[in-house]
C-alpha atoms as a PDB file:
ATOM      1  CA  UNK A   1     -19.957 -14.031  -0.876  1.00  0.00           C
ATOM      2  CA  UNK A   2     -22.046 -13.735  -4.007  1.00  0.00           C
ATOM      3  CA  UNK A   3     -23.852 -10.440  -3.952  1.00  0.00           C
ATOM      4  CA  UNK A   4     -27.905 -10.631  -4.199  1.00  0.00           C
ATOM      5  CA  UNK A   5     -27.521 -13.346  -0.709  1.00  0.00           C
ATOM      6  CA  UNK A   6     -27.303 -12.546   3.230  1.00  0.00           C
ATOM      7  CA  UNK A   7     -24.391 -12.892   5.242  1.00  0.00           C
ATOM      8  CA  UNK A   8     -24.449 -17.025   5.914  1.00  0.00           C
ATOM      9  CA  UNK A   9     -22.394 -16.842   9.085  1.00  0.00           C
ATOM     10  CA  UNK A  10     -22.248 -14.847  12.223  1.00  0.00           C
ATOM     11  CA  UNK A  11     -19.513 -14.019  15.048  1.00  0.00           C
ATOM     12  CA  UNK A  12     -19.852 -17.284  16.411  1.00  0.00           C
ATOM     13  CA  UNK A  13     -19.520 -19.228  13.631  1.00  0.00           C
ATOM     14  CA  UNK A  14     -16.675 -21.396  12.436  1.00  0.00           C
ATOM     15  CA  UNK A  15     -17.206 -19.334   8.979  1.00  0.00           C
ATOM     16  CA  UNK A  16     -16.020 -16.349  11.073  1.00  0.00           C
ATOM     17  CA  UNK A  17     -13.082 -17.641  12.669  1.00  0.00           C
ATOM     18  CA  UNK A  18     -11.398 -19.192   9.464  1.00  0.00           C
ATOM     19  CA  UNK A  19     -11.839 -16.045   8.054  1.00  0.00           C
ATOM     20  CA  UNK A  20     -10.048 -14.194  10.558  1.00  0.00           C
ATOM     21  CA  UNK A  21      -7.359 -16.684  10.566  1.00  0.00           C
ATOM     22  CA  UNK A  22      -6.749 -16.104   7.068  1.00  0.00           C
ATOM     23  CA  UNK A  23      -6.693 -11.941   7.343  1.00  0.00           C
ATOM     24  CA  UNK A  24      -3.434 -12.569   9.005  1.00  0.00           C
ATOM     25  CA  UNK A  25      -2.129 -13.914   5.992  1.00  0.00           C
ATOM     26  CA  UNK A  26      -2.596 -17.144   3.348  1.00  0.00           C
ATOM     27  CA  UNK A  27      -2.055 -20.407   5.582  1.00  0.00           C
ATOM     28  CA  UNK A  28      -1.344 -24.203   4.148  1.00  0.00           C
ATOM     29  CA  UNK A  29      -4.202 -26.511   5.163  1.00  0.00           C
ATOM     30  CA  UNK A  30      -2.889 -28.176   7.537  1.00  0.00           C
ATOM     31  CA  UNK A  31      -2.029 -24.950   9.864  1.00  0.00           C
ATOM     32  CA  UNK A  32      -5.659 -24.088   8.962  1.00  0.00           C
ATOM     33  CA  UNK A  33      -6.763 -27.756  10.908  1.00  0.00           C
ATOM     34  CA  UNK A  34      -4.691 -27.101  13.230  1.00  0.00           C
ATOM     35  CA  UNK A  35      -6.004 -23.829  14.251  1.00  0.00           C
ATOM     36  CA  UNK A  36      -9.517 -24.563  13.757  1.00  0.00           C
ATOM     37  CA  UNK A  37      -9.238 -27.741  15.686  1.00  0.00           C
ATOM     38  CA  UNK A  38     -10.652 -26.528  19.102  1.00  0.00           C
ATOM     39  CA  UNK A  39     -13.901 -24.881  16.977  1.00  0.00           C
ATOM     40  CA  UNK A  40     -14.683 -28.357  14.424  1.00  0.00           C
ATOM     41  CA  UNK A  41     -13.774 -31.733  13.629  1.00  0.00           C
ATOM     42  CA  UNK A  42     -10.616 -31.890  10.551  1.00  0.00           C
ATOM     43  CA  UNK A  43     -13.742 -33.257   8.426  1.00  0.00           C
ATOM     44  CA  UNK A  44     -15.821 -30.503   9.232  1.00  0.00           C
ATOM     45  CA  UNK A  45     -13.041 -28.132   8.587  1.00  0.00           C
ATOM     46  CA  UNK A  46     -12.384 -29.474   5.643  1.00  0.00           C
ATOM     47  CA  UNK A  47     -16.115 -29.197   4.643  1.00  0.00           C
ATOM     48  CA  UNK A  48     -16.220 -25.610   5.137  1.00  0.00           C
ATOM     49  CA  UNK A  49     -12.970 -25.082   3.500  1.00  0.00           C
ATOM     50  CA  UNK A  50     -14.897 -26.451   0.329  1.00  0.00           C
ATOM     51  CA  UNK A  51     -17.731 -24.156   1.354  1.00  0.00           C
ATOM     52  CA  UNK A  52     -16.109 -21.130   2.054  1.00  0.00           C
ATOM     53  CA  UNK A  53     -14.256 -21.610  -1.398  1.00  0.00           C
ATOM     54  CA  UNK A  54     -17.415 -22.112  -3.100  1.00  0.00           C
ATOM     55  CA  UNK A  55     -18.942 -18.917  -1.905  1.00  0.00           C
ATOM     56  CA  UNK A  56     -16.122 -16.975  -2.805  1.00  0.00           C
ATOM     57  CA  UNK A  57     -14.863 -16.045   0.765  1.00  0.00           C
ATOM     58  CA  UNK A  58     -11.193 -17.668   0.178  1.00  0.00           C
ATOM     59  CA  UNK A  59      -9.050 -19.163  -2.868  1.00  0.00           C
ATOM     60  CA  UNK A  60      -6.616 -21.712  -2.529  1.00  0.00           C
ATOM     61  CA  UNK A  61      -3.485 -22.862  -4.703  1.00  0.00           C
ATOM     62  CA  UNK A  62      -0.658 -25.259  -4.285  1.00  0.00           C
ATOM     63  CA  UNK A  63       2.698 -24.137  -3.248  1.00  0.00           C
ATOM     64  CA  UNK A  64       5.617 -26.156  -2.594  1.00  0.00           C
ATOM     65  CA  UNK A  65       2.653 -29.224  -3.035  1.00  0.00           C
ATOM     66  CA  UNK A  66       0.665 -28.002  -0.487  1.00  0.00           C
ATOM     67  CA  UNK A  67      -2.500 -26.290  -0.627  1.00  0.00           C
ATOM     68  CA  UNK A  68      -2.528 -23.007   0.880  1.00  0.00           C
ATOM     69  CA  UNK A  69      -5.720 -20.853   1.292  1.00  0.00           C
ATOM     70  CA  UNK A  70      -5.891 -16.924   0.903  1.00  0.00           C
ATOM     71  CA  UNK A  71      -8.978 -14.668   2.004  1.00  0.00           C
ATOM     72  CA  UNK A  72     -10.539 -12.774  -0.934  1.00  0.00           C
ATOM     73  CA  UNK A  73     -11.872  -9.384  -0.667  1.00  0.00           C
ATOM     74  CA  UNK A  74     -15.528 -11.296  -0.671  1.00  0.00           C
ATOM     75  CA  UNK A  75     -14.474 -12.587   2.357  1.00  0.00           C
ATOM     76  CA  UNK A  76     -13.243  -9.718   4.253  1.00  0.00           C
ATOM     77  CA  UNK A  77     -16.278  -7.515   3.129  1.00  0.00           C
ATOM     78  CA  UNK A  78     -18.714 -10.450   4.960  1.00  0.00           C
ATOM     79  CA  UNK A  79     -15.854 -11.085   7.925  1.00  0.00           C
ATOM     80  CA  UNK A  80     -16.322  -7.246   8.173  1.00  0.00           C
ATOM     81  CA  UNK A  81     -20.588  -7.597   8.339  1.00  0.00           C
ATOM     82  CA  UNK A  82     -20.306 -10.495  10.229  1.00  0.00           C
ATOM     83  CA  UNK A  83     -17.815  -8.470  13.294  1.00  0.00           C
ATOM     84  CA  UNK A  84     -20.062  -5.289  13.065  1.00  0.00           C
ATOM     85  CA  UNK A  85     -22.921  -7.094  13.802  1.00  0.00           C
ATOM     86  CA  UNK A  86     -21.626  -8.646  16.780  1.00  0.00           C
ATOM     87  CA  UNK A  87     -20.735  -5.328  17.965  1.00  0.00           C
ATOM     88  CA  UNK A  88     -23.617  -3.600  17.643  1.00  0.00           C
ATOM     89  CA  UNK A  89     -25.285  -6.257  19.052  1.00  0.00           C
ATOM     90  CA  UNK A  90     -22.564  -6.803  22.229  1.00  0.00           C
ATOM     91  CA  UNK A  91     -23.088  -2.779  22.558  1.00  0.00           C
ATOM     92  CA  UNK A  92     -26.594  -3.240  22.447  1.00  0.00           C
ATOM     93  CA  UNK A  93     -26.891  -5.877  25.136  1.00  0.00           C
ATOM     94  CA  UNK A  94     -24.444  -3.434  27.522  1.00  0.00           C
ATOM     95  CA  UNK A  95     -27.053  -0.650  27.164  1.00  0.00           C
ATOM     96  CA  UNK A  96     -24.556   1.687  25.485  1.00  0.00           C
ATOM     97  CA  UNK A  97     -25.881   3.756  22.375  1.00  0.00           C
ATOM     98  CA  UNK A  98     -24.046   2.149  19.322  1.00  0.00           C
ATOM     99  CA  UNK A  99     -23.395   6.060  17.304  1.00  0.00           C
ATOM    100  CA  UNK A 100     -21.814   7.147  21.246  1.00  0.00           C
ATOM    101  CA  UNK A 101     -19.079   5.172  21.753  1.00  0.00           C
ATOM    102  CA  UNK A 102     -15.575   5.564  20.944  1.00  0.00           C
ATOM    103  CA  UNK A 103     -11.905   4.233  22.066  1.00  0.00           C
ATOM    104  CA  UNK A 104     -12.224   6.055  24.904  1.00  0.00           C
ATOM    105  CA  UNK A 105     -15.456   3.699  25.763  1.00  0.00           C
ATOM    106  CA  UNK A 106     -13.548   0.519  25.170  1.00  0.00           C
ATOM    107  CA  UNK A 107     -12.912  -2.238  28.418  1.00  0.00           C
ATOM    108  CA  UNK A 108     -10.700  -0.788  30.730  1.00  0.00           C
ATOM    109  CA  UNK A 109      -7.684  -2.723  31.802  1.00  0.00           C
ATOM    110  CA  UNK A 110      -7.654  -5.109  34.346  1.00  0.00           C
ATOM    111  CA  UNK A 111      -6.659  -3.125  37.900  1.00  0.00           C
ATOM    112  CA  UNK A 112      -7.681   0.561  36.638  1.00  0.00           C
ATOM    113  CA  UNK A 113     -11.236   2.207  37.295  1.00  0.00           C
ATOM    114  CA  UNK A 114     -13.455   2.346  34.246  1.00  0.00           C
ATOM    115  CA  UNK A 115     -15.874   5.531  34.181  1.00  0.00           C
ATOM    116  CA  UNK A 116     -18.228   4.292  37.272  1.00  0.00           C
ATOM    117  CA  UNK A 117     -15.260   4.459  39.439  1.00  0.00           C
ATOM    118  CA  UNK A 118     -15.414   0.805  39.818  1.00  0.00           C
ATOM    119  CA  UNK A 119     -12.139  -1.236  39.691  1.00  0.00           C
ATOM    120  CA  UNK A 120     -12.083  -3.933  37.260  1.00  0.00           C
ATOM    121  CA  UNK A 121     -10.247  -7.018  38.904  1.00  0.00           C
END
């Protein structure tokens, strides 16, 4: 994203789960439709492909006459924003301070007693 302008997409977002698609790796578009099919229509997809691109969040090229899309660094800076935000905010909402928790706070596994003793089922 440009700098001087606010992050224009939250956790929830379609913004935010192309762009964690592509910090897995560069995908062709079509993988990118496919993956993004459940979230927006291929049309809206491909409208925030252009938009994404336009803000500087990805790059694409063609290879092997395809066009394959990479995250830029833009993009994982405001991917970054965009996930700490929704964790402060899910930390928030659990009543947990956000500077006191750690890995050792993190969900329990399914079957084993988190730190109220309760079993998680």
């Amino acid at each position: 994203m440009k700098s001087g302008r606010q992050r224009a997409f939250d956790a929830a977002s379609p913004m935010f789960w192309l762009l964690a698609r592509l910090r897995d790796g560069p995908a062709f578009q079509r993988d990118l439709l496919k993956a993004m099919e459940e979230r927006c229509s291929p049309r809206a997809t491909y409208s925030l492909l252009d938009r994404a691109e336009e803000q500087g969040l990805i790059a694409s090229h063609v290879a092997h006459g395809k066009r394959c899309y990479a995250i830029t660094l833009a993009g994982i800076v405001d991917w970054n924003r965009a996930y700490d935000f929704a964790a402060l905010a899910v930390r928030t909402l659990v009543g947990a301070p956000f500077d006191r928790l750690s890995d050792s706070d993190a969900v329990p596994e399914f079957g084993s007693p988190d730190k109220t003793g309760v079993e998680m089922t």
